[in-house]
Protein backbone atom coordinates (compact mmCIF):
# COMPACT_ATOMS: atom_id res chain seq x y z
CA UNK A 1 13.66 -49.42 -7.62
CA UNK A 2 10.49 -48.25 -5.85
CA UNK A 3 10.65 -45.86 -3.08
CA UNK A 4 8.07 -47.10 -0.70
CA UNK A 5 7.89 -45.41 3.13
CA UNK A 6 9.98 -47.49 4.70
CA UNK A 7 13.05 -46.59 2.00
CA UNK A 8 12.07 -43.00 2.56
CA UNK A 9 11.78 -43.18 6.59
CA UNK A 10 15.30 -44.81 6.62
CA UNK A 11 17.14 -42.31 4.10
CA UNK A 12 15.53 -38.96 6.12
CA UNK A 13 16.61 -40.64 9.40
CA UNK A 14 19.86 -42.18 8.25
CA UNK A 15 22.98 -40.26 7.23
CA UNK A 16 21.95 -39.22 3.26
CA UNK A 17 22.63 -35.72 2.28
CA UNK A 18 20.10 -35.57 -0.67
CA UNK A 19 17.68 -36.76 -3.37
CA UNK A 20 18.61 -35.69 -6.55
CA UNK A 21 16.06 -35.82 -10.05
CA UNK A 22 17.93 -34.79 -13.04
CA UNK A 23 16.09 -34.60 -16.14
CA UNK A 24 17.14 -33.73 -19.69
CA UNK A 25 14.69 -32.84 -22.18
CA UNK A 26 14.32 -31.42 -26.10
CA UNK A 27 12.27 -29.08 -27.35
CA UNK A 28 8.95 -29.96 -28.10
CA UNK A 29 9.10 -28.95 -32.31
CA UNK A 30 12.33 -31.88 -32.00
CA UNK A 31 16.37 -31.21 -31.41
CA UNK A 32 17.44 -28.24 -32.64
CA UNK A 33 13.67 -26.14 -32.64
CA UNK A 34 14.00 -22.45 -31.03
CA UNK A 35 12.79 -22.06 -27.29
CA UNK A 36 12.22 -19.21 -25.90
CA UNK A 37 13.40 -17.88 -22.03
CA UNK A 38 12.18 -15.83 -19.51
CA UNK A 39 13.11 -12.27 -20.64
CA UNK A 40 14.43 -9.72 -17.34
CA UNK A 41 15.42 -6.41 -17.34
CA UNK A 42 16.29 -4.67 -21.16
CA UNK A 43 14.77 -7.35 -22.77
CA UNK A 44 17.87 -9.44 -21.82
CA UNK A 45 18.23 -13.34 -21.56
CA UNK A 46 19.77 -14.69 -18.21
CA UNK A 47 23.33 -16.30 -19.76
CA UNK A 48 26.05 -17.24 -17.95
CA UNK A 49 29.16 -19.81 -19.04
CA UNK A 50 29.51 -23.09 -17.03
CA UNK A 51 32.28 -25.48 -17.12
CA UNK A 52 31.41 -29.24 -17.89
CA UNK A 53 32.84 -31.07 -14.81
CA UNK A 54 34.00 -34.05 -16.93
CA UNK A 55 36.26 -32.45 -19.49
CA UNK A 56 36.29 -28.85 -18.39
CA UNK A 57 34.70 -27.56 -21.63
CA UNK A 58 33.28 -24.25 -21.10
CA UNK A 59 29.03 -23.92 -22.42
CA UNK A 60 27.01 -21.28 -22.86
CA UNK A 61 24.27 -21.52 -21.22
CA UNK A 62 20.77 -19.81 -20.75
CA UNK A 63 18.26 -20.08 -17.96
CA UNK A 64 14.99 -21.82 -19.02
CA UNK A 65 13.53 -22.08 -15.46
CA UNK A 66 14.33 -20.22 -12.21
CA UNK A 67 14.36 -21.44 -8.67
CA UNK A 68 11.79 -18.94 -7.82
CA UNK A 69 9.43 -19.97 -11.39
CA UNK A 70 9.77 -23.62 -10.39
CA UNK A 71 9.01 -23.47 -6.43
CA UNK A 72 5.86 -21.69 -8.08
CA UNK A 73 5.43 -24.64 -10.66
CA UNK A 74 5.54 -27.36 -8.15
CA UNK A 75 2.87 -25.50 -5.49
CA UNK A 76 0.37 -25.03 -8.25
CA UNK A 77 0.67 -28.59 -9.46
CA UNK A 78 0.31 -30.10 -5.60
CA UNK A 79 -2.61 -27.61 -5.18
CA UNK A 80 -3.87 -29.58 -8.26
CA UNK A 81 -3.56 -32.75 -6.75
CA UNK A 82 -5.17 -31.32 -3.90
CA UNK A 83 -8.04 -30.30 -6.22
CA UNK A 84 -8.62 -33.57 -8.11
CA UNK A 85 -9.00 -35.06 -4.39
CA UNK A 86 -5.67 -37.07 -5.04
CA UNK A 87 -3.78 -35.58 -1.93
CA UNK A 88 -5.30 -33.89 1.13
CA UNK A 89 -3.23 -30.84 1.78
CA UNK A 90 -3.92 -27.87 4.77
CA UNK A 91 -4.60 -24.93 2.31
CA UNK A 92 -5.25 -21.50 3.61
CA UNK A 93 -7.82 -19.63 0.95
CA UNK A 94 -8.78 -15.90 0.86
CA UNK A 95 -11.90 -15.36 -1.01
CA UNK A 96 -12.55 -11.78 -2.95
CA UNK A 97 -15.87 -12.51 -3.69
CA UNK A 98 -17.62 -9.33 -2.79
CA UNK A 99 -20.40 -7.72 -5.41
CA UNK A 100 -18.14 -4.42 -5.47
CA UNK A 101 -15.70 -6.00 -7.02
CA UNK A 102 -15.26 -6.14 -10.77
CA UNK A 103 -13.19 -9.50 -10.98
CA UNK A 104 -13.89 -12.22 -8.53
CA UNK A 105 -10.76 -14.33 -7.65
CA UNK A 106 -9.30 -16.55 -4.61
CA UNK A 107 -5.83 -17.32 -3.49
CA UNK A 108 -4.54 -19.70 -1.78
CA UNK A 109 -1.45 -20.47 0.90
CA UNK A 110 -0.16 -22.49 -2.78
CA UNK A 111 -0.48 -19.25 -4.90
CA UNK A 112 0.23 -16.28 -2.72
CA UNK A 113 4.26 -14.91 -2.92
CA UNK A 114 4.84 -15.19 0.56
CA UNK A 115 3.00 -18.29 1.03
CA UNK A 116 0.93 -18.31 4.38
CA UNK A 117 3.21 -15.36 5.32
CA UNK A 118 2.01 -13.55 2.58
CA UNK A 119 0.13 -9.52 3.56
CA UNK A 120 -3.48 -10.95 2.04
CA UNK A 121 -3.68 -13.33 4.65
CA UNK A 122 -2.03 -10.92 7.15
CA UNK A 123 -5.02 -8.74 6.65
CA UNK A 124 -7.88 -11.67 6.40
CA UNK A 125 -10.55 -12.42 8.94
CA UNK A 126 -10.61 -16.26 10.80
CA UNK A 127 -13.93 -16.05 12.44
CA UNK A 128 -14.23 -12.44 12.58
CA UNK A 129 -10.36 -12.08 14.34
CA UNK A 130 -8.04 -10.58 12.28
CA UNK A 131 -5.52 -14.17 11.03
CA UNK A 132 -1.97 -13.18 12.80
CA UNK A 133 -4.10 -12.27 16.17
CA UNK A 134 -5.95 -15.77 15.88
CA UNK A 135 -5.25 -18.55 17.89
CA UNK A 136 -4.82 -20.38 14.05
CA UNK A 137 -2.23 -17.74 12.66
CA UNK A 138 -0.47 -16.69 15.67
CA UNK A 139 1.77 -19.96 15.31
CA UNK A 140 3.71 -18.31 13.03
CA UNK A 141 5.03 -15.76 15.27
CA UNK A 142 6.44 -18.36 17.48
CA UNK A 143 7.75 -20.94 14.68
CA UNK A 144 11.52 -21.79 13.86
CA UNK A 145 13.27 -24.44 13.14
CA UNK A 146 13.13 -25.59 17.09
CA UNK A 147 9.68 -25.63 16.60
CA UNK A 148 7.73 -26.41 13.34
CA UNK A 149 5.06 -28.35 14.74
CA UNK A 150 2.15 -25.52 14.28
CA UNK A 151 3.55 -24.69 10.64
CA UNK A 152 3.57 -28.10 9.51
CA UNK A 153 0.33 -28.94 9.97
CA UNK A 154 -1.14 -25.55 8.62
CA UNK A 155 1.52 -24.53 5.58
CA UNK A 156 3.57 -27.49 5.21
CA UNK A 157 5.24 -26.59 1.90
CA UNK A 158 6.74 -23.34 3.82
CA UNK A 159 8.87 -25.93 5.51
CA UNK A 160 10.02 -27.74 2.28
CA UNK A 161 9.89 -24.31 -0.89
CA UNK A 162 11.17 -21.59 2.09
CA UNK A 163 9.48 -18.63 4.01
CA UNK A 164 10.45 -15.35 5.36
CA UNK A 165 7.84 -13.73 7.59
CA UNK A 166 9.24 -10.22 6.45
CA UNK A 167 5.24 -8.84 6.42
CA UNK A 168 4.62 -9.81 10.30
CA UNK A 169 5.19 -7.92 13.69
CA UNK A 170 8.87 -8.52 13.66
CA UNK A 171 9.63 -7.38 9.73
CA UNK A 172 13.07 -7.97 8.42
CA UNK A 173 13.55 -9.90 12.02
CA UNK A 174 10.70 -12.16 10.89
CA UNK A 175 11.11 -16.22 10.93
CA UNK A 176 12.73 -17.75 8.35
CA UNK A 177 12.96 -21.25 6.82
CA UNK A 178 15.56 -22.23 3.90
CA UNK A 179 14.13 -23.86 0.98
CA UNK A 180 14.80 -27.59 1.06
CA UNK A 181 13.60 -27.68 -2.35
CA UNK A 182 15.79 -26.23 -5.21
CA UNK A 183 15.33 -26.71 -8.93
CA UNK A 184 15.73 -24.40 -11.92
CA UNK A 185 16.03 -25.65 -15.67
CA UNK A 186 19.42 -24.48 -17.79
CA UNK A 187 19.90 -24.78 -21.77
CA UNK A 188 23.67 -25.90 -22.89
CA UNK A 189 25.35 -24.85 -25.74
CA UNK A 190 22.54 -22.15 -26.28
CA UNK A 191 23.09 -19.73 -29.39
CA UNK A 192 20.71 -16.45 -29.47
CA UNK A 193 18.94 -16.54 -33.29
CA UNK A 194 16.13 -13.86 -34.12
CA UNK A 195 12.37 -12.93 -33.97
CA UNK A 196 10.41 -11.44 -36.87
CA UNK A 197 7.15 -9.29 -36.48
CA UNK A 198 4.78 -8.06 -39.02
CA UNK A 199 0.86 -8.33 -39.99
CA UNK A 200 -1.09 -7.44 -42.77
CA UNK A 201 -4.42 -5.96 -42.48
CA UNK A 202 -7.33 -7.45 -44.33
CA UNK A 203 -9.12 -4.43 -44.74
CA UNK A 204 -5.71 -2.43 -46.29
CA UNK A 205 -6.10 0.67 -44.38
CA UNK A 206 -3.15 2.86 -45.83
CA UNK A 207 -1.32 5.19 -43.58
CA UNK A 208 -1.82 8.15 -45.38
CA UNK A 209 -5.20 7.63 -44.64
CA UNK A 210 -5.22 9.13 -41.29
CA UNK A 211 -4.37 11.22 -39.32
CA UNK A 212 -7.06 10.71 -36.47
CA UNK A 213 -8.21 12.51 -33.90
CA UNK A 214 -9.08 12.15 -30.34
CA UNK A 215 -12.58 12.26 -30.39
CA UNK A 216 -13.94 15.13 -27.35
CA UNK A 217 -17.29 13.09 -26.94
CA UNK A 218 -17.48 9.97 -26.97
CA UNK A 219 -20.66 7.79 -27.41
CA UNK A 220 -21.55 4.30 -27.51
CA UNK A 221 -21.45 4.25 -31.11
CA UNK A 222 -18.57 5.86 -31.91
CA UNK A 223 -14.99 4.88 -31.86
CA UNK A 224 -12.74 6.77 -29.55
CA UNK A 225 -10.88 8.57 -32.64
CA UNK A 226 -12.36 10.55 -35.66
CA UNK A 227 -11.05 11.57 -39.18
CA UNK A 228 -12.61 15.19 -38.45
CA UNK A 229 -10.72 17.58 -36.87
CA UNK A 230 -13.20 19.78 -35.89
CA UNK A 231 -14.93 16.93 -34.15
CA UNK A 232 -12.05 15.95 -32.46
CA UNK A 233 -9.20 17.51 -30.08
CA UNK A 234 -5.16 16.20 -30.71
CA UNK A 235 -4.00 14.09 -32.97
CA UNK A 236 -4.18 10.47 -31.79
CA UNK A 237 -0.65 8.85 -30.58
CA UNK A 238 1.69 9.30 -27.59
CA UNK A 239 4.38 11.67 -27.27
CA UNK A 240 4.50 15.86 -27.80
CA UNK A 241 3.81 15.13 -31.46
CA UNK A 242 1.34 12.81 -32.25
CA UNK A 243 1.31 11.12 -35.88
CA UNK A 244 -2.60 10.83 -35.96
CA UNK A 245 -1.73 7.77 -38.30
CA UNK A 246 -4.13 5.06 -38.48
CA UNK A 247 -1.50 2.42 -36.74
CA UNK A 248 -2.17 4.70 -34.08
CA UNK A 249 -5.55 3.25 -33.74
CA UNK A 250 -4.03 -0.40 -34.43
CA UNK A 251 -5.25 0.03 -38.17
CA UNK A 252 -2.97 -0.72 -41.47
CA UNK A 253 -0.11 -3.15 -41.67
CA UNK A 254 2.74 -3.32 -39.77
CA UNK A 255 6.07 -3.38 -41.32
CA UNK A 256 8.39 -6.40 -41.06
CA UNK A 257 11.28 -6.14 -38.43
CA UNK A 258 13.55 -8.43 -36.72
CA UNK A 259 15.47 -8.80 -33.46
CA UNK A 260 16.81 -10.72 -31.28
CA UNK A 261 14.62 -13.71 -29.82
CA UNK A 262 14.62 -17.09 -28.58
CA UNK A 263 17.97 -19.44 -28.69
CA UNK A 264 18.89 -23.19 -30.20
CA UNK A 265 20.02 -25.49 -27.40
CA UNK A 266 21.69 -28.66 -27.70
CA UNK A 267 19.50 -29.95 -24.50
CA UNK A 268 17.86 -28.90 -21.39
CA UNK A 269 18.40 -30.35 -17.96
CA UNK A 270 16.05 -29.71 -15.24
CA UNK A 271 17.77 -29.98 -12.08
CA UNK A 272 15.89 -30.69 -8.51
CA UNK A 273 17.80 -31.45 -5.13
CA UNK A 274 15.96 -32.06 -1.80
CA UNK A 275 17.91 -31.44 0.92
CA UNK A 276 17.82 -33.97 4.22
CA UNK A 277 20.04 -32.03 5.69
CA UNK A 278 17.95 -29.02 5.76
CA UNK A 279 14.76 -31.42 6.95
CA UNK A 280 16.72 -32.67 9.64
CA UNK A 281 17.10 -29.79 11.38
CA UNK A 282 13.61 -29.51 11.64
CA UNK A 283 12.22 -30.42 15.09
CA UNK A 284 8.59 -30.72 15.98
CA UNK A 285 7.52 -31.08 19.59
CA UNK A 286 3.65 -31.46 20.37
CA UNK A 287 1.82 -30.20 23.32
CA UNK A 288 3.82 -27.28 24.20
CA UNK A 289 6.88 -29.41 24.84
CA UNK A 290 9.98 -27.98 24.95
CA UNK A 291 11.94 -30.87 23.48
CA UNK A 292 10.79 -33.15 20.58
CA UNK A 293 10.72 -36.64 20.10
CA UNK A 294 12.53 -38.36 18.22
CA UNK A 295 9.45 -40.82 16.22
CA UNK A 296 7.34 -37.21 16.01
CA UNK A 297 10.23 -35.66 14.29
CA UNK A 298 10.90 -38.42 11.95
CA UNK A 299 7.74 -38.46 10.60
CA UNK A 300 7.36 -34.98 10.03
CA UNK A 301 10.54 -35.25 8.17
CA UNK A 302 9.35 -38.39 5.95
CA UNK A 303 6.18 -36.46 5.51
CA UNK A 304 7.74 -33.33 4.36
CA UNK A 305 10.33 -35.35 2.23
CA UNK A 306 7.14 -36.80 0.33
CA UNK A 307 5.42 -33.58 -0.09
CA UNK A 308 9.20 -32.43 -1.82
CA UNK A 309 9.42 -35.72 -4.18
CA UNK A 310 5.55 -35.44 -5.39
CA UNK A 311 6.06 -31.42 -6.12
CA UNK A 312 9.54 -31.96 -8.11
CA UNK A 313 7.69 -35.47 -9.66
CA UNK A 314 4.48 -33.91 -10.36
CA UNK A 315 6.15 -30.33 -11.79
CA UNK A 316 7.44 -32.60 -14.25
CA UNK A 317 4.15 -33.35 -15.94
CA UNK A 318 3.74 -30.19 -17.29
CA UNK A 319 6.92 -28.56 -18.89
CA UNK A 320 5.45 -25.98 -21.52
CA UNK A 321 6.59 -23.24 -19.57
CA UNK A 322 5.85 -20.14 -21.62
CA UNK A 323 4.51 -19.51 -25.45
CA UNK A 324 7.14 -21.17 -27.66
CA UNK A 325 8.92 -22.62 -24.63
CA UNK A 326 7.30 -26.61 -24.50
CA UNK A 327 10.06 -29.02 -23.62
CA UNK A 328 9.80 -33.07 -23.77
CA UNK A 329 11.50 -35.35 -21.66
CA UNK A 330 13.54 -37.98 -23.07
CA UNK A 331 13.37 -40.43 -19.91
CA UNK A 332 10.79 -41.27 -16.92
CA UNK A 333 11.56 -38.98 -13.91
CA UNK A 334 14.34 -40.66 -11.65
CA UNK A 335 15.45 -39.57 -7.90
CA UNK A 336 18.91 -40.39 -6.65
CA UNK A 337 19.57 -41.20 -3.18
CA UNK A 338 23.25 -39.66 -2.48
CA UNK A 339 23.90 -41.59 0.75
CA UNK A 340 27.51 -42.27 1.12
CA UNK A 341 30.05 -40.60 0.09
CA UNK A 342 32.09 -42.24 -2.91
CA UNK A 343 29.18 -44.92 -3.73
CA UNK A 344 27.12 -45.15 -6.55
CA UNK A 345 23.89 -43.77 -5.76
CA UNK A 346 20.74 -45.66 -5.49
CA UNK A 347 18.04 -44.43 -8.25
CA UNK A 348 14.55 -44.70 -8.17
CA UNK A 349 11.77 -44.41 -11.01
CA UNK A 350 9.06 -42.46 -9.79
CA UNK A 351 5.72 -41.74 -11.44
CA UNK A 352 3.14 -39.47 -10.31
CA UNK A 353 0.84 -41.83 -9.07
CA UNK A 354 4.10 -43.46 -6.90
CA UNK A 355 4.90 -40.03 -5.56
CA UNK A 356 1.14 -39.23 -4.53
CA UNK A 357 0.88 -42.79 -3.12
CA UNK A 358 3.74 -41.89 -1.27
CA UNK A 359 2.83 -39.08 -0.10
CA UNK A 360 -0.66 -39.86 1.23
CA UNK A 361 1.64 -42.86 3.20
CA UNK A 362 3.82 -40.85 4.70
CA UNK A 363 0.55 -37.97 5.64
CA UNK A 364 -0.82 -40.97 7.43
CA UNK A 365 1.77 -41.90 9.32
CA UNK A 366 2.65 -38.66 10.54
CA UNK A 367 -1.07 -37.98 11.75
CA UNK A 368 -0.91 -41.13 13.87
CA UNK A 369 1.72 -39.79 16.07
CA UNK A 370 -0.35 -36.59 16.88
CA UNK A 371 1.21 -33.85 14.46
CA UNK A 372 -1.43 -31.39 13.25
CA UNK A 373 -2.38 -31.70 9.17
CA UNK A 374 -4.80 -29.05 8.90
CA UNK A 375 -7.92 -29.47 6.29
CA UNK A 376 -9.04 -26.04 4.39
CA UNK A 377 -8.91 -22.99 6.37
CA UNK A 378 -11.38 -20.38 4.76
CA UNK A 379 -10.37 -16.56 5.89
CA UNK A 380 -12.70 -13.76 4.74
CA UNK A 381 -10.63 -10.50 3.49
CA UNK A 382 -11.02 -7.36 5.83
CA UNK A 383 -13.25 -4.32 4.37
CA UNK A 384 -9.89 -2.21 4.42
CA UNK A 385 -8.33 -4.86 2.27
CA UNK A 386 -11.43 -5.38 -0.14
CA UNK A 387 -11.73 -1.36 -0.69
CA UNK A 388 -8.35 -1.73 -1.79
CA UNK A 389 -8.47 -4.06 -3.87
CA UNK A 390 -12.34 -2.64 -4.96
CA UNK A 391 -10.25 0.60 -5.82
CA UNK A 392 -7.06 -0.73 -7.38
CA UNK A 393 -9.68 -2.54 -10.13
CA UNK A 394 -10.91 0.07 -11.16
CA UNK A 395 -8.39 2.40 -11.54
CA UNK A 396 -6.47 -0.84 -13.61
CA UNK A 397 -10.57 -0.82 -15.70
CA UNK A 398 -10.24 3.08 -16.36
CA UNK A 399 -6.41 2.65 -17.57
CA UNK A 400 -6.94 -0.30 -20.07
CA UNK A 401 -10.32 2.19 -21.30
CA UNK A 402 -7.96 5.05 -22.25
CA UNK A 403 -5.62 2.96 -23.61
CA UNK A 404 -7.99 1.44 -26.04
């Protein structure tokens, strides 16, 4: 089936717990090709066992995808649809475009860590005011989940990927919203294999060669090592005693090794779960009401519901998550409504143009009973905050010079 707004309207205001989307997938090279995960701390894979619920088989398993990566996954691909003019979404945009600065860049409520919570916007200008003292930002320090109204239509996807307003006035006391959202991609039966390195160099500098120096002056037309000593200062290389070699300089070959790197999997399953429950609790009253209504809330609900089907649908367009890491569906994305306890659960095929149509639906709806939806919001980064970053550039410039 097709969900279509009424479908939606009735499951968010009816007794479902959930939508579910469970897709399994193959690596892109075909089954049985390498992928590789996310590596953490040591170098180490994130592996855990997990017990299949129909025969209680225990899997190894490794983690392809974190909650945290895929949140990020879904926001950049709705601020694409936002882009390409298929969805009109309130985005909140700092702009370091100052001529001090060595790299111009923006970021938006979709990018930053913290969302709109997040310290770059905390220390932005709206129309000269600093954003958290603005009539604009300050709904944040008055938002929970009594009162969502000002959130929703300025940062919408707070409501739906989480938000913790640890950066504000109130710190660790700051509001908080739990995700509604939750997906993360696992590999089954994974088995570690190994990586090889090596390279040859196609102008066969030797190692005994060397050994270089640190040059003490350094020109525009020479190289920051020399093959005189008396030209130059300490052999080049790290540590109390230096090689000077020329693989110091990234010259010569490098010899073969091997270690540990990427894993076979017999599948991957990308798993996404919107919670109703958590959008239920949700209560938007307009005006400076105290109480909500009933309509208002459920369409704020359907709306936000939307915005969480068209991230986890739209996520799923693009699954080459890392260098060596491209995954391939085997089947369309499809969303289960788990409605009753016991009863099979009503599944839906959704495509990405059925989730944005959606979407834009359910946006329209929720406008026409006088909830906010915010356009773009343009803040301007304070002079203390551009020095910073004017500073922190260049130091990161000098450091990649002395390095090379």
């Amino acid at each position: 089936m097709k969900i279509d707004l009424q479908t939606l309207q009735e499951a968010v205001g009816g007794i479902a717990a959930a939508f579910r989307c469970v897709t399994e997938y193959q690596p892109a090279g075909g089954p049985g090709d390498k992928v590789f995960p996310p590596t953490y701390q040591g170098g180490r894979y994130a592996t855990e066992d997990r017990v299949n619920p129909k025969n209680g088989e225990i899997r190894s398993c490794v983690l392809l995808d974190s909650v945290q990566s895929q949140a990020n996954r879904m926001e950049l691909a709705l601020l694409e649809a936002h882009r390409d003019g298929r969805a009109q979404l309130p985005i909140l945009t700092t702009r370091f475009d100052q001529e001090n600065l060595l790299k111009k860049f923006t970021v938006t409520s979709l990018e930053a860590p913290h969302r709109i919570a997040d310290a770059l916007f905390r220390d932005s200008l709206l129309d000269g005011k600093i954003f958290r003292k603005s009539d604009t930002g300050s709904v944040l320090d008055n938002s929970d989940i009594r009162n969502a109204t000002g959130l929703f239509g300025l940062c919408p996807t707070a409501l739906i990927f989480g938000l913790w307003d640890s950066t504000g006035p109130r710190g660790g006391l700051g509001t908080k919203f739990q995700r509604a959202v939750v997906s993360e991609i696992i590999g089954y039966d994974s088995k570690v294999g190994v990586k090889t390195a090596s390279r040859i160099d196609p102008a066969e500098i030797q190692r005994e060669a060397g050994p270089l120096y640190e040059r003490r002056s350094v020109s525009h037309e020479d190289p920051k090592w020399t093959l005189e000593e008396k030209s130059g200062g300490r052999r080049l290389g790290k540590g109390r005693n230096p090689t000077g070699r020329p693989s110091e300089a990234n010259h010569g070959n490098v010899v073969p090794t091997i270690a540990d790197g990427g894993v076979t999997i017999s599948k991957a399953a990308q798993t996404t779960v919107l919670s109703l429950s958590v959008l239920r609790r949700l209560r938007f009253p307009l005006d400076g009401a105290t109480d909500s209504i009933r309509e208002v809330d459920l369409a704020a609900r359907t709306a936000l519901a939307a915005l969480g089907i068209a991230a986890g649908t739209l996520a799923r367009t693009d699954t080459d998550l890392r260098s060596r890491c491209q995954l391939f569906a085997e089947q369309e994305p499809m969303w289960e409504l788990l409605e009753r306890p016991g009863q099979t659960p009503k599944i839906f095929v959704v495509t990405a143009d059925d989730a944005l149509e959606l979407l834009n639906a359910a946006i329209a709806q929720a406008r026409t009973t006088g909830l906010p939806w915010e356009g773009e919001i343009e803040l301007t980064p304070s002079p203390e905050l551009v020095e910073l970053v004017r500073l922190s550039q260049e130091m990161a410039s000098a450091s990649t010079e002395e390095e090379a």
